[in-house]
C-alpha atoms as a PDB file:
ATOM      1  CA  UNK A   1      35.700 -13.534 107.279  1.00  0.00           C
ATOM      2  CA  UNK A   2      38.468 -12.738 104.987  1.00  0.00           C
ATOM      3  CA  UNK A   3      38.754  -8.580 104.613  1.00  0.00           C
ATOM      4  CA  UNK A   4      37.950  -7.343 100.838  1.00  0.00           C
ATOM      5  CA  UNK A   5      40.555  -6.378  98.649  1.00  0.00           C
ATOM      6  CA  UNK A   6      39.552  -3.267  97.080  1.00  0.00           C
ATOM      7  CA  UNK A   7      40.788  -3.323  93.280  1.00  0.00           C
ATOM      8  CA  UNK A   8      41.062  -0.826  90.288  1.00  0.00           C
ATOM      9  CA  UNK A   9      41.949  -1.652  86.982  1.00  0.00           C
ATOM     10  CA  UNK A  10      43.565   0.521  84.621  1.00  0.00           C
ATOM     11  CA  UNK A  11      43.673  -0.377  81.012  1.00  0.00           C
ATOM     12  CA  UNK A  12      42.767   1.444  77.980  1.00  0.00           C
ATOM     13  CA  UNK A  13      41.749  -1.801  76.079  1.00  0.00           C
ATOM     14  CA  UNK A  14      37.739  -2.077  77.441  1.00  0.00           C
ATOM     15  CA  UNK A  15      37.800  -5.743  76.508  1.00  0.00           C
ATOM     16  CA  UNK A  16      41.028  -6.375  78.463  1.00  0.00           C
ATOM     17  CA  UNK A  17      39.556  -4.488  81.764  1.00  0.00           C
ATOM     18  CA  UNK A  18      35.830  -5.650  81.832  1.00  0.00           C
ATOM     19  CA  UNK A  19      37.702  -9.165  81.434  1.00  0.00           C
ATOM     20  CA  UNK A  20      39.622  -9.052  84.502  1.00  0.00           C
ATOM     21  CA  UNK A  21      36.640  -7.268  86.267  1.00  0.00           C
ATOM     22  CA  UNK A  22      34.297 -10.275  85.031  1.00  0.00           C
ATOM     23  CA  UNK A  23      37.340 -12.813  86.373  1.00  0.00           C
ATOM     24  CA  UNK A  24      37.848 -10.930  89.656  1.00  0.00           C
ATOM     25  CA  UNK A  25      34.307 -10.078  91.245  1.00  0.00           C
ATOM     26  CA  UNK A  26      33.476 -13.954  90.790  1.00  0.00           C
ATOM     27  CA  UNK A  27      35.794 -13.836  94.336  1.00  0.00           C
ATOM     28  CA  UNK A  28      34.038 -13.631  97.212  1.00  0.00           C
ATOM     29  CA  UNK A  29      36.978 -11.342  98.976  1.00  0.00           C
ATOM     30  CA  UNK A  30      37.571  -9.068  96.230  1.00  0.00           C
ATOM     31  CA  UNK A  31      35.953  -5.603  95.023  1.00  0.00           C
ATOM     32  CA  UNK A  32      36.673  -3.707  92.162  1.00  0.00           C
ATOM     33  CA  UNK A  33      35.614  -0.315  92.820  1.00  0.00           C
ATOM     34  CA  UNK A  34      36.498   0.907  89.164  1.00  0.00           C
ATOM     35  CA  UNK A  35      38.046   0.362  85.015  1.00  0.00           C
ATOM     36  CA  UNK A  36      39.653   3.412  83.679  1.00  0.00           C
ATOM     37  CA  UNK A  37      41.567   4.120  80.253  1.00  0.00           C
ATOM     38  CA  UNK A  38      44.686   5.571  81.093  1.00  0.00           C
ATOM     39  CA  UNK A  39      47.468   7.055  83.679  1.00  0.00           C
ATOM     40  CA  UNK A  40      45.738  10.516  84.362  1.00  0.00           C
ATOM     41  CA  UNK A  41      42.226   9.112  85.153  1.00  0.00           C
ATOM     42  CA  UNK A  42      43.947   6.863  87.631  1.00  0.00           C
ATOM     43  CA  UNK A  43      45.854   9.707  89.468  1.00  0.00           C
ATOM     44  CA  UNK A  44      42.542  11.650  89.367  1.00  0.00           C
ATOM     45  CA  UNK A  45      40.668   9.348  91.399  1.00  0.00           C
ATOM     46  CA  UNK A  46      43.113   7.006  92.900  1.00  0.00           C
ATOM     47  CA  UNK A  47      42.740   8.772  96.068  1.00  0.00           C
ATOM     48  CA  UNK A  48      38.465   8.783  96.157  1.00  0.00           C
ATOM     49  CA  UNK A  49      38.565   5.484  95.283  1.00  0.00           C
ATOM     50  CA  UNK A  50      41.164   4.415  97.904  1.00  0.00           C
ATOM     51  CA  UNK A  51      42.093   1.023  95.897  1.00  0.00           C
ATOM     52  CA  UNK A  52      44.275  -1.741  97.770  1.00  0.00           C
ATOM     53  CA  UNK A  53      45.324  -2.901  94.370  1.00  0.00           C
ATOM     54  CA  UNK A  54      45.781  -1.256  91.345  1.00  0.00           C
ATOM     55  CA  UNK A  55      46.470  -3.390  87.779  1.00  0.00           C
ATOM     56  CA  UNK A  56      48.129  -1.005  85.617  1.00  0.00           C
ATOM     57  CA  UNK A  57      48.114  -1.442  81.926  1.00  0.00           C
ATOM     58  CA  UNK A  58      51.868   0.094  80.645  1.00  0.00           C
ATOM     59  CA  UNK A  59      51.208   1.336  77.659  1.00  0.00           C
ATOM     60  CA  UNK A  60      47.904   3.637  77.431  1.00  0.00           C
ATOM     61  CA  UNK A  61      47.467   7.004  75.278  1.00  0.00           C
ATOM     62  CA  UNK A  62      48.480  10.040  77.511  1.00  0.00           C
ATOM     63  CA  UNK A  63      49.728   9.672  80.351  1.00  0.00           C
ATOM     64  CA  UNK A  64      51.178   6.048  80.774  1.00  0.00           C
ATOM     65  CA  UNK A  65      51.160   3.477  83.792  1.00  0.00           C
ATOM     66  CA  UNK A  66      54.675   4.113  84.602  1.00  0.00           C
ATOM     67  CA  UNK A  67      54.475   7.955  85.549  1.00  0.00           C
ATOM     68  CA  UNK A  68      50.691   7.311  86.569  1.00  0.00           C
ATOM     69  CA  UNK A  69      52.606   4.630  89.255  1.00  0.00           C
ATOM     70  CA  UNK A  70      55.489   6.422  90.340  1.00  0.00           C
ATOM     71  CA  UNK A  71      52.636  10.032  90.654  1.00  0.00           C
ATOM     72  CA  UNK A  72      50.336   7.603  92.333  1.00  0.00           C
ATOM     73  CA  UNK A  73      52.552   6.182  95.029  1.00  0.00           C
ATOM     74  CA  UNK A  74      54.232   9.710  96.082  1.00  0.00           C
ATOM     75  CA  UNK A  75      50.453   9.954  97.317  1.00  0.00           C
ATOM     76  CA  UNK A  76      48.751   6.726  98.228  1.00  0.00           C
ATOM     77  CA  UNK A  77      52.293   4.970  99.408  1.00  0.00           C
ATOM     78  CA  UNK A  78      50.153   2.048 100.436  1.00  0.00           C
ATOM     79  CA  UNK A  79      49.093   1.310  97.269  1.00  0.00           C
ATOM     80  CA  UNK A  80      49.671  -2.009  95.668  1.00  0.00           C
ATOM     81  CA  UNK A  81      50.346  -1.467  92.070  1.00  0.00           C
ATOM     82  CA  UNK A  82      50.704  -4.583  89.630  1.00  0.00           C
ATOM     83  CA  UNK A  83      51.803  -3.943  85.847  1.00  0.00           C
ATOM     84  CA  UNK A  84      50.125  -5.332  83.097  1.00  0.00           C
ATOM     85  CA  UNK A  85      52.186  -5.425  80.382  1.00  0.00           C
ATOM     86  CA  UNK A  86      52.280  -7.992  76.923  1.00  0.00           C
ATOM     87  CA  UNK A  87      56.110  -7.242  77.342  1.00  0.00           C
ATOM     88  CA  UNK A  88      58.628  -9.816  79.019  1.00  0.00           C
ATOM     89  CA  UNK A  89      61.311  -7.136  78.159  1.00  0.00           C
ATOM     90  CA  UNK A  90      63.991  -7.469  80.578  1.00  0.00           C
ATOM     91  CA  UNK A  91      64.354  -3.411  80.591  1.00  0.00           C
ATOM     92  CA  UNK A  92      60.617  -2.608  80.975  1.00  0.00           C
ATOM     93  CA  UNK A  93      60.426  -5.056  84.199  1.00  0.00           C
ATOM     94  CA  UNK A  94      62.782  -3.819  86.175  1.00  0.00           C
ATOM     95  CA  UNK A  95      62.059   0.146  85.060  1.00  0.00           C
ATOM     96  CA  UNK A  96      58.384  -1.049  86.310  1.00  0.00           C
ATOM     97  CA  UNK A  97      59.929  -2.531  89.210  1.00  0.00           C
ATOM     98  CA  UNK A  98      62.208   0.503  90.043  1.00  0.00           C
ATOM     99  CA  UNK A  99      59.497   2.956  89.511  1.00  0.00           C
ATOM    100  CA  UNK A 100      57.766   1.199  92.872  1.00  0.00           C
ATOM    101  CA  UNK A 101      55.487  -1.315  90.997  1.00  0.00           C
ATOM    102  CA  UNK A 102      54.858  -4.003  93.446  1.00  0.00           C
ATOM    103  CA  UNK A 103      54.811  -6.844  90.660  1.00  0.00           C
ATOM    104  CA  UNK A 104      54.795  -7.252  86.784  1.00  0.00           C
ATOM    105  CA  UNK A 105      52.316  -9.703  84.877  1.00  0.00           C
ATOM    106  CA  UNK A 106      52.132 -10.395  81.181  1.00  0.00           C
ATOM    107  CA  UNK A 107      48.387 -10.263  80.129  1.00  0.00           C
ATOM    108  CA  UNK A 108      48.173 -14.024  78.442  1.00  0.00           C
ATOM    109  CA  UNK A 109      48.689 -15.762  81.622  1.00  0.00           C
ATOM    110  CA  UNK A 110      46.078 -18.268  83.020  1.00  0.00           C
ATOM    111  CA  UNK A 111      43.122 -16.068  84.865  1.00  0.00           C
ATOM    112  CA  UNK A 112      43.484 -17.401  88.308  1.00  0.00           C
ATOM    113  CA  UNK A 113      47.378 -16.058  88.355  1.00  0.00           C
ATOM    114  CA  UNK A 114      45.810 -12.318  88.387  1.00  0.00           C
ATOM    115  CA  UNK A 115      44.332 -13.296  91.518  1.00  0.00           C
ATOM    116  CA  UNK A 116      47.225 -14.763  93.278  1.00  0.00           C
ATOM    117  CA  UNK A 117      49.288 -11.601  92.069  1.00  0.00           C
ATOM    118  CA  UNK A 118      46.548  -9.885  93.993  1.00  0.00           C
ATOM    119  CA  UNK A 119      47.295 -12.047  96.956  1.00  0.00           C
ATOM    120  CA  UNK A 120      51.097 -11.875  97.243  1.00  0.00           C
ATOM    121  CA  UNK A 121      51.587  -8.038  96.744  1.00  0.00           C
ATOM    122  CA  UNK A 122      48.444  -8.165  99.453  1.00  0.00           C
ATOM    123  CA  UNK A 123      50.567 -10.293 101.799  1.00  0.00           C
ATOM    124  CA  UNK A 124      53.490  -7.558 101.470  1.00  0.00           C
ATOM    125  CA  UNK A 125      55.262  -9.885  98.878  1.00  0.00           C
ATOM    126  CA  UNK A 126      56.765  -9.281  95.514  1.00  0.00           C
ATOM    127  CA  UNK A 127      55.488 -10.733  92.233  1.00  0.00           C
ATOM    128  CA  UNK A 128      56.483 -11.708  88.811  1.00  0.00           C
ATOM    129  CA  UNK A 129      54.573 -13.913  86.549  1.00  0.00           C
ATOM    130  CA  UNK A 130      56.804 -16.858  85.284  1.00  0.00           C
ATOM    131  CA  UNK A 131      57.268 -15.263  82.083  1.00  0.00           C
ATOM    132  CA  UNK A 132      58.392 -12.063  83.541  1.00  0.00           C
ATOM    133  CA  UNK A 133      60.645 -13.674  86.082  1.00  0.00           C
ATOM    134  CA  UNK A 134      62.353 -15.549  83.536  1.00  0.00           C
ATOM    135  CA  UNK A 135      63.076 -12.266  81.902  1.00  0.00           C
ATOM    136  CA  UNK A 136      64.652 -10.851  84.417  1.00  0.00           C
ATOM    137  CA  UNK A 137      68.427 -11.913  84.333  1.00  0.00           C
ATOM    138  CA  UNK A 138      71.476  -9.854  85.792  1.00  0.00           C
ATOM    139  CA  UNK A 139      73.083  -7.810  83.985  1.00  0.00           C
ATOM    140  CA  UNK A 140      76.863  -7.346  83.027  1.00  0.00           C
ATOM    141  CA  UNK A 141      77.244  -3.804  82.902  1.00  0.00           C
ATOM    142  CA  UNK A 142      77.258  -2.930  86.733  1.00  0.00           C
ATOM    143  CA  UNK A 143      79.567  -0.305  86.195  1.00  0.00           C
ATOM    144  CA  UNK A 144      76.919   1.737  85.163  1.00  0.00           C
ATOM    145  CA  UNK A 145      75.015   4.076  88.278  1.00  0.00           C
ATOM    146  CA  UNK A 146      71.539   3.245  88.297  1.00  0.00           C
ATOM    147  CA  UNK A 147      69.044   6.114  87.456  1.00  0.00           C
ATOM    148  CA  UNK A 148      66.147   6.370  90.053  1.00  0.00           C
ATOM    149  CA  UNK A 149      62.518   5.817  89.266  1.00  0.00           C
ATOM    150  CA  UNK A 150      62.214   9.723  88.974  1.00  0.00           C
ATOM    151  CA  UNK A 151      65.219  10.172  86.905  1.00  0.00           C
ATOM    152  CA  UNK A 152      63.443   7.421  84.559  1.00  0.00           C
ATOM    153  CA  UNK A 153      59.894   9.209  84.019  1.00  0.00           C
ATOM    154  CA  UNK A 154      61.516  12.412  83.424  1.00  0.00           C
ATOM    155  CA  UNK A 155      63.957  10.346  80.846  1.00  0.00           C
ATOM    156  CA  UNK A 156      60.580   9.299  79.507  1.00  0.00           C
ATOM    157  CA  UNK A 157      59.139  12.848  78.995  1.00  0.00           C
ATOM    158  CA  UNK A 158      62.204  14.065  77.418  1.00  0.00           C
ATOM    159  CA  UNK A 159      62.631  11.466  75.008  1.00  0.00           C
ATOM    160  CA  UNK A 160      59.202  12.422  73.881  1.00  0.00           C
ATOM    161  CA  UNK A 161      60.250  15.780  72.745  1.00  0.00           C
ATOM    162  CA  UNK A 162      58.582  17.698  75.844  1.00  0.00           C
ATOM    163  CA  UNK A 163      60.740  20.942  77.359  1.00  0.00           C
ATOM    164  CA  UNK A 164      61.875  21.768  80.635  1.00  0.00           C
ATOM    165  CA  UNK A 165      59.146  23.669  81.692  1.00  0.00           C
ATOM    166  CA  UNK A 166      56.133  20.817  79.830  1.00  0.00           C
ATOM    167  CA  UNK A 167      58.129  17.809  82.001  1.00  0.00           C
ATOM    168  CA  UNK A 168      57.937  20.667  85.203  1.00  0.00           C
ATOM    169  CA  UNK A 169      54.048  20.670  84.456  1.00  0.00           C
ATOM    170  CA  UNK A 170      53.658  17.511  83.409  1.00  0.00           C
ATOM    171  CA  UNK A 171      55.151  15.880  86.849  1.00  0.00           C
ATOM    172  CA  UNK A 172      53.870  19.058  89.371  1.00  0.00           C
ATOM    173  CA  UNK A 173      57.457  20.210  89.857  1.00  0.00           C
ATOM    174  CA  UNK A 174      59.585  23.163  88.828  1.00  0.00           C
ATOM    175  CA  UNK A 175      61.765  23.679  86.169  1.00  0.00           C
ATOM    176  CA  UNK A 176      64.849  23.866  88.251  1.00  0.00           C
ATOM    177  CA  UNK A 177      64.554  20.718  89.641  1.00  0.00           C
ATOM    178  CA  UNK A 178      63.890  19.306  85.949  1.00  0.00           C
ATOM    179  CA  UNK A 179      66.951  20.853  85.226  1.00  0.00           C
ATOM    180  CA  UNK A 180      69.002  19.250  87.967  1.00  0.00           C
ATOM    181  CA  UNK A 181      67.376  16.098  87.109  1.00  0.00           C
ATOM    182  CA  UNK A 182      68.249  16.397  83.243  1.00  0.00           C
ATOM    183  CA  UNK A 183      72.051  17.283  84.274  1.00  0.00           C
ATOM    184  CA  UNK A 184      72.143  13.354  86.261  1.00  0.00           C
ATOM    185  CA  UNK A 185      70.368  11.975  83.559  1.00  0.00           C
ATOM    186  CA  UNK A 186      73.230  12.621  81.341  1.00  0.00           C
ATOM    187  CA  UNK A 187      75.787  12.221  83.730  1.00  0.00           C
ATOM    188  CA  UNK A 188      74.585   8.725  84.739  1.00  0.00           C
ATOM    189  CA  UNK A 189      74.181   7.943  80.966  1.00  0.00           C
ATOM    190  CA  UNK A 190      77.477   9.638  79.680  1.00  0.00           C
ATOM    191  CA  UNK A 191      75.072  11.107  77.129  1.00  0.00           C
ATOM    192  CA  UNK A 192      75.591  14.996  76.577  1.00  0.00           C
ATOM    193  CA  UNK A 193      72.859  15.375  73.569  1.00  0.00           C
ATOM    194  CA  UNK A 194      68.462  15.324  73.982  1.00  0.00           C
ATOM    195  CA  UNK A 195      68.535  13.393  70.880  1.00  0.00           C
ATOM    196  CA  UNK A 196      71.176  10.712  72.888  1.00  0.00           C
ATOM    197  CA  UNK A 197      68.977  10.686  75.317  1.00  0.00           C
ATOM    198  CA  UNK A 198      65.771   9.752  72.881  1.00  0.00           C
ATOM    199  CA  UNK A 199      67.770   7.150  71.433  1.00  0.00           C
ATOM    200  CA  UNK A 200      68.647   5.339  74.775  1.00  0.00           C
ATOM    201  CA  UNK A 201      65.529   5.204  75.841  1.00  0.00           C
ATOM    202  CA  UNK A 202      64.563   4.328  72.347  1.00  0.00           C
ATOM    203  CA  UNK A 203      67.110   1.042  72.274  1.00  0.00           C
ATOM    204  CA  UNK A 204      66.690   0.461  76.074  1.00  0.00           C
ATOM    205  CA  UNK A 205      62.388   0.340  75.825  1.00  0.00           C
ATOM    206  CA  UNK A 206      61.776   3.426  77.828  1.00  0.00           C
ATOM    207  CA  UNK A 207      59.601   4.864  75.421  1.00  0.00           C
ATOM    208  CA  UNK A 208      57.192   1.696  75.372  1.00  0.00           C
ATOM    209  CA  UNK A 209      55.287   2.764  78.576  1.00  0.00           C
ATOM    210  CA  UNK A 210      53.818   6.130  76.425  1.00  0.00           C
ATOM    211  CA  UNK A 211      51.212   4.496  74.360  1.00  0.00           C
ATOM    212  CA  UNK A 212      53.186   3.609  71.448  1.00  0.00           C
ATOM    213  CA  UNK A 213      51.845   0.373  70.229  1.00  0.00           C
ATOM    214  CA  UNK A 214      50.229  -2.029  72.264  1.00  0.00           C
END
């Protein structure tokens, strides 16, 4: 008998979640043990509900599913997290990717390829839908160093016009270490302004996983 894969979808579209839920407990090996509407619900009771799998919608009001993921992992490291996204934006794959997402699918492919996402991140494998994968291209500037998936949500926070001490709340750290953080941002970035760094992450789709538009 094939072991149940416990699933939990987040996704602050009802109609999207009860969807997949509807698509997903017509398999025999899969439970989902809970829908919720956005990032902070889904740290609250990621760790009662113990999911294998978690679907994570990007863009949701509050908190969004790329700090929810990154929050999420730090305490449930075996956690399977797949975005859902209806972006095949180069930039917000791999940010998903870097931020410890174990795959990335766009929410108009077929129904069955949810479950075989389910599957492959379940067998300890990577996955990107086809329209994701195609997406994701090298890029040129390798000169550049690479911020780390931390570096990126506290990027996101600032861009959003939150202070030191609301991104040190915000993330359950201090304000020193946001500090640090900030300084390597910028570094990394050559950018010495707050309102450079809102812009990059304006141009470069950083700001997309907050709940702006869809």
């Amino acid at each position: 008998m094939t072991d149940t894969t416990r699933v939990l979808i987040v996704d602050d579209h009802p109609m999207v979640a009860e969807g997949i839920q509807s698509i997903l407990e017509s398999y025999d090996d899969i439970q989902v043990v809970g829908t919720l509407g956005n990032g902070q619900e889904a740290i609250d009771q990621a760790v009662q509900l113990r999911p294998d799998v978690i679907l994570m919608d990007l863009n949701m009001p509050g908190m969004g599913g790329l700090s929810a993921t990154e929050i999420i992992l730090e305490r449930l490291p075996q956690t399977r997290i797949l975005i859902l996204s209806m972006h095949d934006s180069p930039e917000y794959i791999s940010t998903a990717l870097s931020h410890g997402a174990k795959g990335y699918i766009l929410k108009d492919v077929p129904t069955d390829e949810i479950k075989q996402a389910i599957d492959a991140v379940m067998r300890g494998e990577r996955y990107l839908c086809t329209g994701a994968s195609g997406s994701l291209e090298p890029k040129g500037d390798s000169t550049r160093e690479a911020l780390t998936g931390r570096e990126q949500t506290i990027l996101l926070e600032l861009a959003q016009g939150k202070s030191n001490k609301e991104v040190a709340q915000t993330l359950g750290i201090s304000v020193r270490t946001v500090e640090t953080h900030r300084k390597n941002i910028k570094r990394k970035l050559g950018i010495s302004s707050t309102a450079g760094l809102t812009r990059y992450a304006l141009e470069h789709g950083v700001l997309q996983g907050t709940g702006v538009g869809y």
